[in-house]
C-alpha atoms as a PDB file:
ATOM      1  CA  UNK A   1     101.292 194.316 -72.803  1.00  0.00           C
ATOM      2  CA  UNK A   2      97.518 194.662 -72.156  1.00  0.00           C
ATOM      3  CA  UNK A   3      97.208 198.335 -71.068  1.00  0.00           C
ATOM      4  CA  UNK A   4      95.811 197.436 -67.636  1.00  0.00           C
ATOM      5  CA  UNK A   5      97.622 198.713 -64.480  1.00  0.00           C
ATOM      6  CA  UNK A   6      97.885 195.645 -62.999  1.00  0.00           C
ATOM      7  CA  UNK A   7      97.039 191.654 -63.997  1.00  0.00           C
ATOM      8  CA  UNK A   8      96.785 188.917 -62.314  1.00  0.00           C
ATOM      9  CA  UNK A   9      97.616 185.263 -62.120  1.00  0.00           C
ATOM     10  CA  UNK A  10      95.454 182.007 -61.127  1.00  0.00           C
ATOM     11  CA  UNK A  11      97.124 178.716 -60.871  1.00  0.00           C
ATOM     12  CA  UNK A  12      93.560 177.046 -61.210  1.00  0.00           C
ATOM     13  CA  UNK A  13      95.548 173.102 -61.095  1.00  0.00           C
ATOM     14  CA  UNK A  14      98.311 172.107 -58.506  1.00  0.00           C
ATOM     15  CA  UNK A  15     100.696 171.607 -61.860  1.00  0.00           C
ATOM     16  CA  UNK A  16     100.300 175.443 -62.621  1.00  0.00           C
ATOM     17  CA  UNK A  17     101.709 176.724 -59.276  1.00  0.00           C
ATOM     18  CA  UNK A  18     105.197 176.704 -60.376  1.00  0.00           C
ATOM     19  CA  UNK A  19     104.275 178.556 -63.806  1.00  0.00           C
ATOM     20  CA  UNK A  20     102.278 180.974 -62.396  1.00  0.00           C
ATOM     21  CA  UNK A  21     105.273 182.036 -59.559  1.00  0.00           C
ATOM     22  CA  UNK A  22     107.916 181.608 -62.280  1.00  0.00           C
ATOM     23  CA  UNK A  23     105.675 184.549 -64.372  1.00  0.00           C
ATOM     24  CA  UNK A  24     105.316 186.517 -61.676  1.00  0.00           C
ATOM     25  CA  UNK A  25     108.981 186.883 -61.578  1.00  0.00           C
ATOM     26  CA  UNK A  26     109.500 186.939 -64.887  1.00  0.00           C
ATOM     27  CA  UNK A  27     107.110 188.539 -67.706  1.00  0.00           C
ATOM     28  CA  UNK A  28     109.301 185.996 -70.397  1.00  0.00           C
ATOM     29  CA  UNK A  29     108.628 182.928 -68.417  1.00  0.00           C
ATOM     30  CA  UNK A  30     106.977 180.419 -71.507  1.00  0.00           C
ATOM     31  CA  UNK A  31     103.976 178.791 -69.356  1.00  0.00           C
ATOM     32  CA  UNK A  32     104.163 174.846 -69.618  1.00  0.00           C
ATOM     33  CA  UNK A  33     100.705 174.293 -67.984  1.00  0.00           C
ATOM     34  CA  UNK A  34      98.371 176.589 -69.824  1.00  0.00           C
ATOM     35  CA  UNK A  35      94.202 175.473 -70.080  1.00  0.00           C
ATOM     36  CA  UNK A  36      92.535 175.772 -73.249  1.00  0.00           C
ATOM     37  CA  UNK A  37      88.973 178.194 -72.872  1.00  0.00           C
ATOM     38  CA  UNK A  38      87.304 174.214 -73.612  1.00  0.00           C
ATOM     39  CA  UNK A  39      89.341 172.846 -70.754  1.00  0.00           C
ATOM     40  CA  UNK A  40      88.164 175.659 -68.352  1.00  0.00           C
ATOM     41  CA  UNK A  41      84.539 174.757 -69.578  1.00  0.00           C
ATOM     42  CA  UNK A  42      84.810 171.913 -68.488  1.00  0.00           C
ATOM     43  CA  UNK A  43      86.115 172.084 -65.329  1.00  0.00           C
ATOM     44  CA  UNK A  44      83.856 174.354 -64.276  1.00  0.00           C
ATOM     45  CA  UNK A  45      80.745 172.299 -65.230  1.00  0.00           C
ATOM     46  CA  UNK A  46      82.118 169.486 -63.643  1.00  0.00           C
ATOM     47  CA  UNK A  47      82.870 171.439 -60.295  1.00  0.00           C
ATOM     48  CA  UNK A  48      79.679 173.035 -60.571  1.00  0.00           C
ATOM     49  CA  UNK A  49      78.592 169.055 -60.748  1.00  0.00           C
ATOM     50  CA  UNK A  50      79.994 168.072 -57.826  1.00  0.00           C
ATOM     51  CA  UNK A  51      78.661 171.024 -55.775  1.00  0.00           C
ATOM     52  CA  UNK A  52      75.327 170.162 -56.526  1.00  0.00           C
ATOM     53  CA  UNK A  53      75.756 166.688 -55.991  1.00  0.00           C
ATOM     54  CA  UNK A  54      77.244 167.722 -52.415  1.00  0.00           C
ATOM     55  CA  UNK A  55      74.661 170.141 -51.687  1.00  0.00           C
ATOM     56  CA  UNK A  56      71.829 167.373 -52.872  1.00  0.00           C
ATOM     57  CA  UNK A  57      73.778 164.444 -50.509  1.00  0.00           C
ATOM     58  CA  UNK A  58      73.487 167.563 -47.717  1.00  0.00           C
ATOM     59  CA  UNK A  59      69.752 168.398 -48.368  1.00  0.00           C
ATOM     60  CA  UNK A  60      69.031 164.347 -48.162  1.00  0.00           C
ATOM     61  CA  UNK A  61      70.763 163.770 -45.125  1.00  0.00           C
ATOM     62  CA  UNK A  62      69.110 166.875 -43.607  1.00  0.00           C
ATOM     63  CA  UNK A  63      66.010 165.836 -44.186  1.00  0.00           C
ATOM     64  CA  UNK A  64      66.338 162.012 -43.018  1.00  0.00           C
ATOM     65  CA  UNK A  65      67.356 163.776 -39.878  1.00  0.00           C
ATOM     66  CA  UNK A  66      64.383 165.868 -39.449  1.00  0.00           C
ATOM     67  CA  UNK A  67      62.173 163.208 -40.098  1.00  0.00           C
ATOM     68  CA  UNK A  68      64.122 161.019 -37.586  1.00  0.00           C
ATOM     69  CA  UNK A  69      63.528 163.506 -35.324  1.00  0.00           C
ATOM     70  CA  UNK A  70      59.984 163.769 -35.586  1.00  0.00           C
ATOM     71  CA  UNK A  71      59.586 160.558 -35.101  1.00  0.00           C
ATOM     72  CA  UNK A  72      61.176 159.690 -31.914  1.00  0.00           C
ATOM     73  CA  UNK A  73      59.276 162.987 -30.718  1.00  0.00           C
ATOM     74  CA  UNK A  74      56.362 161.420 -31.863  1.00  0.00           C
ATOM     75  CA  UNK A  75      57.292 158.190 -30.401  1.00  0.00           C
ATOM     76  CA  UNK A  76      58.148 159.733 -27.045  1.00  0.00           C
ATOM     77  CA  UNK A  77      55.248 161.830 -27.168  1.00  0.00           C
ATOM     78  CA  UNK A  78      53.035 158.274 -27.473  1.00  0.00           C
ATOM     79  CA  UNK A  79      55.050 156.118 -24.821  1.00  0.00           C
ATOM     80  CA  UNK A  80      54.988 159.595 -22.324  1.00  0.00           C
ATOM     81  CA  UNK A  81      51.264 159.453 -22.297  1.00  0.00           C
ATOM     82  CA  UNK A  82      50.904 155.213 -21.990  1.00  0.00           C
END
């Protein structure tokens, strides 16, 4: 018992699903999947890696658009006026 009105459950892994609806059925149910506060650590710094790298890839690609696209206005621009 915690005190709180109501708590809730995260199945943060695929393998926790089934723990986390056996619990909310029953209070007893002995949780087989459980995550250490080190194992949450590091899951979250490596999502927080991949995120980055992801918004990094986006930002590159972006960019080697834009400059794509300021050169074939450029280039347009140049052959328009030959």
């Amino acid at each position: 018992m915690t005190g709180t009105v109501k708590v809730g459950v995260w199945a943060v892994l695929n393998e926790q699903v089934d723990d986390a609806t056996a619990l909310l059925t029953n209070n007893r149910h002995n949780v087989r999947h459980q995550l250490t506060e080190e194992e949450m650590s590091r899951l979250e710094s490596e999502s927080q890696g991949k995120v980055a790298a992801s918004v990094n890839s986006l930002m590159n690609k972006l960019v080697f658009a834009l400059v794509a696209l300021m050169i074939m206005v450029v280039a347009y621009s140049v052959l328009s006026n030959s």
